[in-house]
N, C-alpha and C. Protein backbone atom coordinates (compact mmCIF):
# COMPACT_ATOMS: atom_id res chain seq x y z
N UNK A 1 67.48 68.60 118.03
CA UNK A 1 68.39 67.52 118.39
C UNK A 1 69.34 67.26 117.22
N UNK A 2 70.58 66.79 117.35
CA UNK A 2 71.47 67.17 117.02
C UNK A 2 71.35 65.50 115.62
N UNK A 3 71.54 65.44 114.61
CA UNK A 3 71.66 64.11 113.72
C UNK A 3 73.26 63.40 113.95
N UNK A 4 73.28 62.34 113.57
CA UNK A 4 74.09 61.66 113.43
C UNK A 4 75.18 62.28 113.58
N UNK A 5 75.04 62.93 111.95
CA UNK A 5 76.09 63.34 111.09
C UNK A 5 77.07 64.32 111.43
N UNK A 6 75.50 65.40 112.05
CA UNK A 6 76.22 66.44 113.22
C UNK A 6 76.94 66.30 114.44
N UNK A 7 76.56 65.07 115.14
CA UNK A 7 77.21 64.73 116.04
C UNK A 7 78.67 64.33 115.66
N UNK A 8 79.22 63.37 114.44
CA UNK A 8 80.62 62.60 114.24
C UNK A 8 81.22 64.16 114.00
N UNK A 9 80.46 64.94 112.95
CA UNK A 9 81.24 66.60 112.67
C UNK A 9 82.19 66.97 114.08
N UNK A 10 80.78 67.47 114.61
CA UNK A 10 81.57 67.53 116.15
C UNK A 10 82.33 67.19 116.88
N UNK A 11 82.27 65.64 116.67
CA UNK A 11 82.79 64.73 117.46
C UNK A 11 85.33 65.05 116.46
N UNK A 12 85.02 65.19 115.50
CA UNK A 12 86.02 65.35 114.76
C UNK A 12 86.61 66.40 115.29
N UNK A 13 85.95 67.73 114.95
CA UNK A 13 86.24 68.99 115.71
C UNK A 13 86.67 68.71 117.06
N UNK A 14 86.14 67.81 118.10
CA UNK A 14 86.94 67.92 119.50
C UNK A 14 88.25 67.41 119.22
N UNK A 15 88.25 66.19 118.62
CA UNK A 15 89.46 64.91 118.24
C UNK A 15 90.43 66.22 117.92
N UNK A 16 90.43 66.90 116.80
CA UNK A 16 90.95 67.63 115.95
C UNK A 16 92.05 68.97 116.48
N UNK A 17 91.07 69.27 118.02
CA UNK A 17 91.64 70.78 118.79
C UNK A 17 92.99 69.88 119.22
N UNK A 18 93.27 69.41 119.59
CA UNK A 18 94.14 68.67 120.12
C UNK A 18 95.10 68.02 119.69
N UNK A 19 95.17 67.82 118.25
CA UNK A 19 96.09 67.46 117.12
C UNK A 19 96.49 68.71 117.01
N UNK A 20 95.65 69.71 116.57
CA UNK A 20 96.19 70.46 115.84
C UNK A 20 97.08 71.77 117.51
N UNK A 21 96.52 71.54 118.30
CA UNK A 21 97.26 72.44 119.80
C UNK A 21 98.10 71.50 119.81
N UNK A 22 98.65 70.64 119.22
CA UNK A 22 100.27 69.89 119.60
C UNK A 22 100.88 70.00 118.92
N UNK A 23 100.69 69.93 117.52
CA UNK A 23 101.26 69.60 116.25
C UNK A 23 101.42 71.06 115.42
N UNK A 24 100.75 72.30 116.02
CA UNK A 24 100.36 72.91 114.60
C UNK A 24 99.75 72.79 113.64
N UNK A 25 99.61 73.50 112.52
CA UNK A 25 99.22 73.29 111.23
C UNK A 25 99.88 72.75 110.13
N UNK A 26 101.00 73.07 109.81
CA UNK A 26 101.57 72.65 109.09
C UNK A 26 101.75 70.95 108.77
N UNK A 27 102.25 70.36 110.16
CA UNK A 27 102.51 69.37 109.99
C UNK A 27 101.42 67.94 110.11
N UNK A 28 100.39 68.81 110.16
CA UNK A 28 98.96 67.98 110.52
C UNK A 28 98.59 67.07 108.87
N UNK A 29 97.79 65.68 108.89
CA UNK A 29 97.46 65.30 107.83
C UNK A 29 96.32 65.29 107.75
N UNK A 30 95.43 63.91 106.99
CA UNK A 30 94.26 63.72 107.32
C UNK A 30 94.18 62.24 107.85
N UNK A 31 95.29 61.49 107.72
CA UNK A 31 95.63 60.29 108.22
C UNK A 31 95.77 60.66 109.67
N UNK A 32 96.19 61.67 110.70
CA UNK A 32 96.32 62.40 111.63
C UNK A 32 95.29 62.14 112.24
N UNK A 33 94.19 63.22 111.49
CA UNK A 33 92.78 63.19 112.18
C UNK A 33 92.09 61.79 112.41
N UNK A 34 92.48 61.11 111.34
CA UNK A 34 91.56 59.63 111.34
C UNK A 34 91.84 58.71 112.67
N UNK A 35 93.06 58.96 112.83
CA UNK A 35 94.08 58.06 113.73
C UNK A 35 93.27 58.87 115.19
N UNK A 36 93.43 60.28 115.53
CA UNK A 36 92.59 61.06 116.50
C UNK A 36 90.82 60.59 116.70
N UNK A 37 90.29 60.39 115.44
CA UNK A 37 89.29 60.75 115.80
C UNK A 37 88.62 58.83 115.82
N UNK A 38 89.35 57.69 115.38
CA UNK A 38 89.09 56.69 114.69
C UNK A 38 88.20 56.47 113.65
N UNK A 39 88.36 57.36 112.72
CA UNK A 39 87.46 57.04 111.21
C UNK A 39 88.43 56.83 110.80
N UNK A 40 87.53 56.10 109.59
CA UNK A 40 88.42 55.48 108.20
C UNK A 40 88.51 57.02 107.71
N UNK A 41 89.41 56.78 106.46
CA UNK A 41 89.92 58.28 105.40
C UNK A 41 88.08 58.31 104.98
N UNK A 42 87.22 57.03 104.44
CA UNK A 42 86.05 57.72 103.80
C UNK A 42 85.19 58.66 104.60
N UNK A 43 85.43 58.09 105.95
CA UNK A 43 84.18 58.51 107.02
C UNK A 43 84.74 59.87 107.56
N UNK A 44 86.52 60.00 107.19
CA UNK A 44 86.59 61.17 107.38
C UNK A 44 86.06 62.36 106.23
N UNK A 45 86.78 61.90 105.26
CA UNK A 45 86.25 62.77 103.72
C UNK A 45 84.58 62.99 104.21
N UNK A 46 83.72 62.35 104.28
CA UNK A 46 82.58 62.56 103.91
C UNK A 46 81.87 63.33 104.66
N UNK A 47 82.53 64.34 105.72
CA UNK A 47 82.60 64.93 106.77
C UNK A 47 83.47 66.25 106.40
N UNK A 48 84.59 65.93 105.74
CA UNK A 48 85.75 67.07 105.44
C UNK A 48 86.78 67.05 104.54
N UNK A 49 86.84 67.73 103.62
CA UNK A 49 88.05 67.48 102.49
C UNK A 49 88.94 67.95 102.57
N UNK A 50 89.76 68.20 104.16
CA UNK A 50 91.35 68.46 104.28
C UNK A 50 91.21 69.22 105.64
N UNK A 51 92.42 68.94 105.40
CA UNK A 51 92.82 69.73 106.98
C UNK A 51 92.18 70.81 106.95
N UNK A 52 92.23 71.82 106.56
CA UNK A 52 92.44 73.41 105.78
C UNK A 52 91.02 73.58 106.57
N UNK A 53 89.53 72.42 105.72
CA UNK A 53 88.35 73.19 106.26
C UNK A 53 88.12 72.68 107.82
N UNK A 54 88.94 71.16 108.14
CA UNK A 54 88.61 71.07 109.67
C UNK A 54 89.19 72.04 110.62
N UNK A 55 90.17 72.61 110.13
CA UNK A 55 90.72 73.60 111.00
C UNK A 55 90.04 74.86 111.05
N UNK A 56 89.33 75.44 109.65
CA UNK A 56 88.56 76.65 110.12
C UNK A 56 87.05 76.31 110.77
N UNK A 57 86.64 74.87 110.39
CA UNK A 57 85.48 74.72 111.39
C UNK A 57 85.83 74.90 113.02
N UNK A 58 87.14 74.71 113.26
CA UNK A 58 86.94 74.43 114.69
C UNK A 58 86.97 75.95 115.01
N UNK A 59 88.46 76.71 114.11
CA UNK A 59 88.46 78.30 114.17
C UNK A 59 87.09 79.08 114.28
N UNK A 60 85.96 78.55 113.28
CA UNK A 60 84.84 78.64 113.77
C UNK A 60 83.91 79.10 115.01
N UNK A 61 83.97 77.70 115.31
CA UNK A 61 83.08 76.96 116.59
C UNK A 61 84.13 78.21 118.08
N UNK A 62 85.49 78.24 117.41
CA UNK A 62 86.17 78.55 118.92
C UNK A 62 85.09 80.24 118.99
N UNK A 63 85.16 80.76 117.92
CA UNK A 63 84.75 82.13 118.07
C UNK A 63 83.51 82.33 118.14
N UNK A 64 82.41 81.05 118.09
CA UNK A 64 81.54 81.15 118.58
C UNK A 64 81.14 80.67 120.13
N UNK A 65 82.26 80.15 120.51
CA UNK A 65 82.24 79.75 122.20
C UNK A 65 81.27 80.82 123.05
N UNK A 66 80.22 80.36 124.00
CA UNK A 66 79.73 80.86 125.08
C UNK A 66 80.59 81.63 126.08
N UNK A 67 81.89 81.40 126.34
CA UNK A 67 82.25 81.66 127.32
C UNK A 67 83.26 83.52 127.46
N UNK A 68 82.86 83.71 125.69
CA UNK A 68 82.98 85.41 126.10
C UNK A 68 82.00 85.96 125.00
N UNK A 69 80.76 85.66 125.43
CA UNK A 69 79.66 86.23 124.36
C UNK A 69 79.19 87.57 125.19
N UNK A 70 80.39 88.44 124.89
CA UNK A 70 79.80 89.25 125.70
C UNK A 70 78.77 90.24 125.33
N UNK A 71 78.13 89.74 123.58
CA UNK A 71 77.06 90.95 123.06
C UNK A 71 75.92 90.00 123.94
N UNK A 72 76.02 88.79 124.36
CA UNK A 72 74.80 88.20 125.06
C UNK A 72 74.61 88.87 126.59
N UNK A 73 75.87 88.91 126.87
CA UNK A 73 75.75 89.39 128.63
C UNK A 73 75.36 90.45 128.64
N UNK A 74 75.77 91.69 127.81
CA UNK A 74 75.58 92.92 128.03
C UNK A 74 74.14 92.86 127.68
N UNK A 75 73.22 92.04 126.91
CA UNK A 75 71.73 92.45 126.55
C UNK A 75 71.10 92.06 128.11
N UNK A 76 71.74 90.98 128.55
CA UNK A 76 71.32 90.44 130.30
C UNK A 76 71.75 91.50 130.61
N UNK A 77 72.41 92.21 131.10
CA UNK A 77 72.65 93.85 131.76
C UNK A 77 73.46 93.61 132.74
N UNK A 78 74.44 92.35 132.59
CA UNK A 78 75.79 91.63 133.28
C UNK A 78 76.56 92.98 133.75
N UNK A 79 76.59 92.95 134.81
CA UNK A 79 78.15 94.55 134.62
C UNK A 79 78.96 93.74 133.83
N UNK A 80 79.53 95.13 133.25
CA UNK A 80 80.80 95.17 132.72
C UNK A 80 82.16 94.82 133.35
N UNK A 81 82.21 95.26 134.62
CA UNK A 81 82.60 94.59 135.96
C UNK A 81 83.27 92.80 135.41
N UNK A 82 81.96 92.33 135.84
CA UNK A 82 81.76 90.93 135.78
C UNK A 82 82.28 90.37 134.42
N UNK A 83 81.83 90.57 133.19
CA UNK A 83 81.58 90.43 131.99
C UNK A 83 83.54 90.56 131.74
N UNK A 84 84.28 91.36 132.16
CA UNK A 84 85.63 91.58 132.32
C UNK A 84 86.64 90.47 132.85
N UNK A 85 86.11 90.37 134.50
CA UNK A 85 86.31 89.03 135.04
C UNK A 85 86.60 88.01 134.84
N UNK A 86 85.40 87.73 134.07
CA UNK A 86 85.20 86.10 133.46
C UNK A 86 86.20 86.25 132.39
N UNK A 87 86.26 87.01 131.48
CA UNK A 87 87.08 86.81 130.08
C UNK A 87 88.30 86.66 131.01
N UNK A 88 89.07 87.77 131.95
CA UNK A 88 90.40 87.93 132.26
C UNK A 88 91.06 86.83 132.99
N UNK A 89 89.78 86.11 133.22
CA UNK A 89 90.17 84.72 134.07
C UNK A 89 90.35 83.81 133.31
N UNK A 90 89.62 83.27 132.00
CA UNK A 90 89.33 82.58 130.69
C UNK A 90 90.61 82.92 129.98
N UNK A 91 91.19 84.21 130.22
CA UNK A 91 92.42 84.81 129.51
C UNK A 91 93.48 83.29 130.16
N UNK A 92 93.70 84.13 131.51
CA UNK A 92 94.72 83.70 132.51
C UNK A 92 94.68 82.13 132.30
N UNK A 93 93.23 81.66 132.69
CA UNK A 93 93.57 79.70 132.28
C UNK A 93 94.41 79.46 130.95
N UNK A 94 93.84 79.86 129.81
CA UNK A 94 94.35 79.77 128.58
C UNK A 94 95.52 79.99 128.09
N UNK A 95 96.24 81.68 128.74
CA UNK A 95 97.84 81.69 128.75
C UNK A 95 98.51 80.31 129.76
N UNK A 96 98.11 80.52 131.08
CA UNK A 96 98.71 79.21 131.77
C UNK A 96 98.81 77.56 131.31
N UNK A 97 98.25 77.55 130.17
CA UNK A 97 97.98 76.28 129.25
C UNK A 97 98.46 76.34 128.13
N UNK A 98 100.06 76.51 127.62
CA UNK A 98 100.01 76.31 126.24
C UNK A 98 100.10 75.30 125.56
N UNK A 99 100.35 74.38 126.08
CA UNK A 99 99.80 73.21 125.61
C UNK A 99 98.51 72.65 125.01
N UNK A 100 97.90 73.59 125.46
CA UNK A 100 96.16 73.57 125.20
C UNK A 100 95.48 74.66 123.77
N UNK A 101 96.91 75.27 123.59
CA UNK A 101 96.86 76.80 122.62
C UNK A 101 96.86 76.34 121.11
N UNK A 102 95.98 77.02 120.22
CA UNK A 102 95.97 76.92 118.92
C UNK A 102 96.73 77.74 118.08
N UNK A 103 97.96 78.72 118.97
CA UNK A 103 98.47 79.85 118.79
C UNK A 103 99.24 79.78 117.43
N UNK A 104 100.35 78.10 117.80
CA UNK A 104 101.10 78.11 116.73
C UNK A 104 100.35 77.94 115.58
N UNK A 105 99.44 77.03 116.02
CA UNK A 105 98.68 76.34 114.59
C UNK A 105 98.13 77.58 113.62
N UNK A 106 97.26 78.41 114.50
CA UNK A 106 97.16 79.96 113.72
C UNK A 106 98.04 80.54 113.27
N UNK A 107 98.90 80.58 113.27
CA UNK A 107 100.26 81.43 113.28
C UNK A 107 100.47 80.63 112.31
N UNK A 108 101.05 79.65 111.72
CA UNK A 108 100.63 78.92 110.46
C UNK A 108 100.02 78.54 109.61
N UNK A 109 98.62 78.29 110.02
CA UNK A 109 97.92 78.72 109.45
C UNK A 109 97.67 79.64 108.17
N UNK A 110 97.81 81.37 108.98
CA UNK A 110 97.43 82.06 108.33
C UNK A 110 98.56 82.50 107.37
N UNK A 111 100.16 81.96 107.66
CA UNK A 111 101.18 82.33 107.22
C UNK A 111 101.13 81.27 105.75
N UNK A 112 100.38 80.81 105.67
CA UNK A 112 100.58 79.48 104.65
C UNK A 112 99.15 79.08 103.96
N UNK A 113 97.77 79.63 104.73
CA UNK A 113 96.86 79.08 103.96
C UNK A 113 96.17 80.42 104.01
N UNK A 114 95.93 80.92 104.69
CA UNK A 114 94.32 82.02 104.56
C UNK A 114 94.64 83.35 105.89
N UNK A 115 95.39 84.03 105.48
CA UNK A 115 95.72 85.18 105.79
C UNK A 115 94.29 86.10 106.32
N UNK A 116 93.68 85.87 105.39
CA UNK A 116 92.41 86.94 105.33
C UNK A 116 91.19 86.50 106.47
N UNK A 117 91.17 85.10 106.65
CA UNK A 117 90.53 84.23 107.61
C UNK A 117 90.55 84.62 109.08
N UNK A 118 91.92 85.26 109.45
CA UNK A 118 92.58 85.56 110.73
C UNK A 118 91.92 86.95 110.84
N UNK A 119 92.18 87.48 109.67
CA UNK A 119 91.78 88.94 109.93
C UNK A 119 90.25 89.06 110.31
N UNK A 120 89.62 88.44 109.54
CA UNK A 120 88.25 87.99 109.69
C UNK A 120 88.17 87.68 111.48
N UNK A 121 89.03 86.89 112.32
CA UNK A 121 88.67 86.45 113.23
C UNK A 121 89.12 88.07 114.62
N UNK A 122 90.08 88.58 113.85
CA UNK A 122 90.61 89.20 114.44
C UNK A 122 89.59 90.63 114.66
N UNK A 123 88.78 91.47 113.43
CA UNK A 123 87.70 92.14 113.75
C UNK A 123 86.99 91.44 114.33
N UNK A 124 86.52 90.94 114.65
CA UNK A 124 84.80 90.04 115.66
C UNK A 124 85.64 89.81 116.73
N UNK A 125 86.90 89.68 117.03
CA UNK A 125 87.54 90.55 118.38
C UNK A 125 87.63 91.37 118.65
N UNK A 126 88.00 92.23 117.71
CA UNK A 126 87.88 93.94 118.09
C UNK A 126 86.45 94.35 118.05
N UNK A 127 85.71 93.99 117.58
CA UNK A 127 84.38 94.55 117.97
C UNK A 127 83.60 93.85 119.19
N UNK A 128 84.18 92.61 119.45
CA UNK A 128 84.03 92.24 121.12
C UNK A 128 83.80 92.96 122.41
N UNK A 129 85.26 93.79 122.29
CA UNK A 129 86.29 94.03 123.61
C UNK A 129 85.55 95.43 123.05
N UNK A 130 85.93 95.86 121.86
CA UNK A 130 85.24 97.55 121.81
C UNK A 130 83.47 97.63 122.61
N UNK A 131 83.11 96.68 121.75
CA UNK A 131 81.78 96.89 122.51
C UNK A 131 81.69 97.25 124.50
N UNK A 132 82.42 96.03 125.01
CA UNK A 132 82.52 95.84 126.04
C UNK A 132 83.15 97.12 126.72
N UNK A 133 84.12 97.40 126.10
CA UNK A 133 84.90 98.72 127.10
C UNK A 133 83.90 99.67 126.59
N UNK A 134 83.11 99.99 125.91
CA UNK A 134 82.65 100.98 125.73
C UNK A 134 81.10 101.11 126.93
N UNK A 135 80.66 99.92 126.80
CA UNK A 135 79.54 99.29 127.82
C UNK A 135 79.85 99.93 129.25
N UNK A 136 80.77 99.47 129.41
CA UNK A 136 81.58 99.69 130.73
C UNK A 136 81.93 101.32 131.14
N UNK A 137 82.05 101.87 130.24
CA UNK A 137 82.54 103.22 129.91
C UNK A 137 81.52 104.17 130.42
N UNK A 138 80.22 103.69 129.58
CA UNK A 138 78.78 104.10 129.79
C UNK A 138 78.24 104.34 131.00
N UNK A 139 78.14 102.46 131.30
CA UNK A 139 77.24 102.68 132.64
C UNK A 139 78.67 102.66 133.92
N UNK A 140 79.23 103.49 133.56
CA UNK A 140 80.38 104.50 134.78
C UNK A 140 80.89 103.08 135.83
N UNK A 141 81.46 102.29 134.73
CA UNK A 141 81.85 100.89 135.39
C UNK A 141 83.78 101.02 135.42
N UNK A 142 83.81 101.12 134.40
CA UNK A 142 85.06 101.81 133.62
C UNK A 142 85.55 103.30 133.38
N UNK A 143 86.84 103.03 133.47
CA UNK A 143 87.49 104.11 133.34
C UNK A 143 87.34 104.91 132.10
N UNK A 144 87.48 106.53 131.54
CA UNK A 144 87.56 106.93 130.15
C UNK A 144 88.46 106.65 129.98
N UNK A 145 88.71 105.55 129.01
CA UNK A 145 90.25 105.65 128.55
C UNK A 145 89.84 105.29 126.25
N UNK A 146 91.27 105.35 126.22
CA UNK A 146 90.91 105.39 124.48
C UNK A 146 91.06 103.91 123.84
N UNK A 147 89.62 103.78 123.95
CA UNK A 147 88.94 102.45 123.21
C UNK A 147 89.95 101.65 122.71
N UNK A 148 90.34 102.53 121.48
CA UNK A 148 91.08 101.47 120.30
C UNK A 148 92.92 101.14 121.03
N UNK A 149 92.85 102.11 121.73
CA UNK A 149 94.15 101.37 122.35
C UNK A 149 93.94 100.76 123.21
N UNK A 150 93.18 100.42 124.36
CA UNK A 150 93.04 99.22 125.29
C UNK A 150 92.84 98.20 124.24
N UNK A 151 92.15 97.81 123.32
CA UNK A 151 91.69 97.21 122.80
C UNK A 151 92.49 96.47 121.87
N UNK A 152 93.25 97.34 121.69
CA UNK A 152 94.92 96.67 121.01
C UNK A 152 95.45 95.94 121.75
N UNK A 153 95.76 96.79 123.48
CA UNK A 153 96.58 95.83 124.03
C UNK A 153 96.07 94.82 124.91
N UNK A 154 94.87 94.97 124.69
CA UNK A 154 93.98 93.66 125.54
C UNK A 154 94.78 92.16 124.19
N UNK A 155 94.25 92.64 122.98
CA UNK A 155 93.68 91.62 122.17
C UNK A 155 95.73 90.73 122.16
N UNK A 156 96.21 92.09 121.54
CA UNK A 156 97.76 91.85 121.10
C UNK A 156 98.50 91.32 122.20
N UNK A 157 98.55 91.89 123.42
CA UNK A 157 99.35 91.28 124.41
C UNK A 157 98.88 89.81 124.90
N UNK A 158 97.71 89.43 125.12
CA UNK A 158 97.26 88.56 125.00
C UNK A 158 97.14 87.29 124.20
N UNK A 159 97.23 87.74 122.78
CA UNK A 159 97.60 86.39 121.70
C UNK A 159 99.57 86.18 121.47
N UNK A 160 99.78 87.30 122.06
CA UNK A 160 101.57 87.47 122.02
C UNK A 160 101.77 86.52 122.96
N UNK A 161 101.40 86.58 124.38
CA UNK A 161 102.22 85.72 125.39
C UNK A 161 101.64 84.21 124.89
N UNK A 162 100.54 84.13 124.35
CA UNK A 162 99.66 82.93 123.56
C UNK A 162 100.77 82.35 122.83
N UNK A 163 101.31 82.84 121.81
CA UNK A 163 102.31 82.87 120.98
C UNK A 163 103.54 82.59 121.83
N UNK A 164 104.24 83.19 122.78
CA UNK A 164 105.46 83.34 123.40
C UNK A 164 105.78 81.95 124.06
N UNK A 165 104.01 81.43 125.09
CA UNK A 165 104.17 81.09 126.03
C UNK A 165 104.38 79.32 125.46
N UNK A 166 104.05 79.30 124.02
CA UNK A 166 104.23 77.62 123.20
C UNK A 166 105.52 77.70 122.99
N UNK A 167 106.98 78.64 123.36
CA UNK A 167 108.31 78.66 123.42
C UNK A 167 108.86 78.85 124.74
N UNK A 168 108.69 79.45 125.15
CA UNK A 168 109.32 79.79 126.85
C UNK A 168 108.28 79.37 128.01
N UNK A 169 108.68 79.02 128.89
CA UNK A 169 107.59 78.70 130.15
C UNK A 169 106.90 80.07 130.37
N UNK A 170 106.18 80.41 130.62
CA UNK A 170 105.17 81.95 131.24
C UNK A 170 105.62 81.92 133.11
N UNK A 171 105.93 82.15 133.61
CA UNK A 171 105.80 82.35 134.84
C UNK A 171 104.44 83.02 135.48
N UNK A 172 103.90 82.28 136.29
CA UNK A 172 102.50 82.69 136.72
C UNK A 172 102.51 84.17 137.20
N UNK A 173 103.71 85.04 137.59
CA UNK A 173 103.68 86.60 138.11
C UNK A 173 103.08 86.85 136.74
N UNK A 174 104.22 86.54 135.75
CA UNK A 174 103.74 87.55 134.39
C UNK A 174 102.30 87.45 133.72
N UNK A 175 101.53 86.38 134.04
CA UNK A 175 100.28 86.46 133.64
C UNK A 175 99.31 87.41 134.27
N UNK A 176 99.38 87.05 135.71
CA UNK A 176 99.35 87.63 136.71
C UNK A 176 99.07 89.44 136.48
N UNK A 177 100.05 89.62 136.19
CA UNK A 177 100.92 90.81 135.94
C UNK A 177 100.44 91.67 134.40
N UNK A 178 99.62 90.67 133.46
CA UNK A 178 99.28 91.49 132.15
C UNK A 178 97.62 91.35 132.70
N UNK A 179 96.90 90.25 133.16
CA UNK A 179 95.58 90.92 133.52
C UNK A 179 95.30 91.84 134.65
N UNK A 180 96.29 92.01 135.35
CA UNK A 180 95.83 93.08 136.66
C UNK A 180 96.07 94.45 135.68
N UNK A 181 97.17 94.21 135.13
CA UNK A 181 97.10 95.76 133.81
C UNK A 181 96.04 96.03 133.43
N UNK A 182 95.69 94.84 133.22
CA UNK A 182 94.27 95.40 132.08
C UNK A 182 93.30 95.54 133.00
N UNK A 183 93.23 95.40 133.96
CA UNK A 183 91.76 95.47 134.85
C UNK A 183 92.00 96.37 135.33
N UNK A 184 93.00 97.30 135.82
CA UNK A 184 93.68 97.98 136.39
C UNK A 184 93.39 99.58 135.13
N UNK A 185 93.63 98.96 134.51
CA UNK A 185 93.29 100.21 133.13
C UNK A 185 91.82 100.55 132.88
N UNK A 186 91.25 99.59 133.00
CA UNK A 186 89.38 99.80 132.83
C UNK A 186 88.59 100.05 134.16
N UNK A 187 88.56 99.41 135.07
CA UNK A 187 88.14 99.58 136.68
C UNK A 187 88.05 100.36 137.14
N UNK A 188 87.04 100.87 137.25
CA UNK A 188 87.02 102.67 138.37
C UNK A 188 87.17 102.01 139.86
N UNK A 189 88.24 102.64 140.34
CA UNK A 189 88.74 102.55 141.66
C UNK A 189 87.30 103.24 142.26
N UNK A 190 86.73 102.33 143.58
CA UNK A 190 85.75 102.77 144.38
C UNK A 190 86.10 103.80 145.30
């Protein structure tokens, strides 16, 4: 069970996704968060000493999210099929929401504080999606195709329109239109 302490942490981290998916990074304070989360500056400090580490806790927590653990599904023996699905749908909500996107804030982030942090986040994606297409590959779910390039343009096209879609509206075809690619590229036609 979760303490106090762990709980307000948390409780900051939710306050926090949401400052920082409006605002970015850059322009975020800690008077920001306090005002988000209603702590005083102490009750925030004593919890976090700047933007910098609340933002990689949440960067964190995001990459540990349930909702594409796919080294968990594949030990359940999830098709690959399925395990595809769910992410490409999780994709699709998430492009259709940029308002909801941490894209810019990363994108500043790493341009201004911790370069190396991203990269960090960016392998434990590529070894995600590699695992997965390769899973898929195996048990004759998926197409042969070459790993490290789906895997590019799963990850890249995907954080691009992420990126694009916090400047221009996305039109629902074009989302549409980059996950049927990709399912379309891995999927053995029955």
């Amino acid at each position: 069970m979760a303490t106090k302490r762990e709980k307000t942490r948390e409780s900051i981290i939710d306050a926090s996704y949401t400052v920082f998916a409006q605002n970015g990074f850059n322009r975020i304070t800690m008077k920001d968060i306090c005002e988000a989360t209603g702590l005083s500056r102490g009750g925030l400090y004593s919890h976090f000493d700047s933007t910098k580490a609340i933002f990689e806790a949440l960067l964190e927590r995001m990459n540990q999210k349930q909702q594409m653990d796919f080294f968990g599904e594949m030990e359940k023996g999830i098709p690959a099929a399925t395990i595809l699905e769910n992410a490409l749908q999780l994709m699709k909500d998430e492009m259709n929401r940029p308002e909801d996107s941490l894209s810019l804030a990363m994108y500043e982030y790493a341009g201004s504080v911790d370069g190396d942090m991203m990269d960090h986040f960016n392998q434990i994606g590529e070894k995600k999606w590699t695992a997965l297409v390769e899973y898929g590959i195996e048990h004759g779910e998926f197409n042969q195709v070459d790993v490290k390039e789906i895997v590019n343009v799963i990850l890249y096209v995907y954080q691009g329109v992420r990126m694009w879609s916090c400047v221009v509206k996305m039109q629902p075809e074009t989302i549409d239109s980059i996950t049927s690619h990709i399912r379309k590229q891995l999927i053995k036609e029955e």
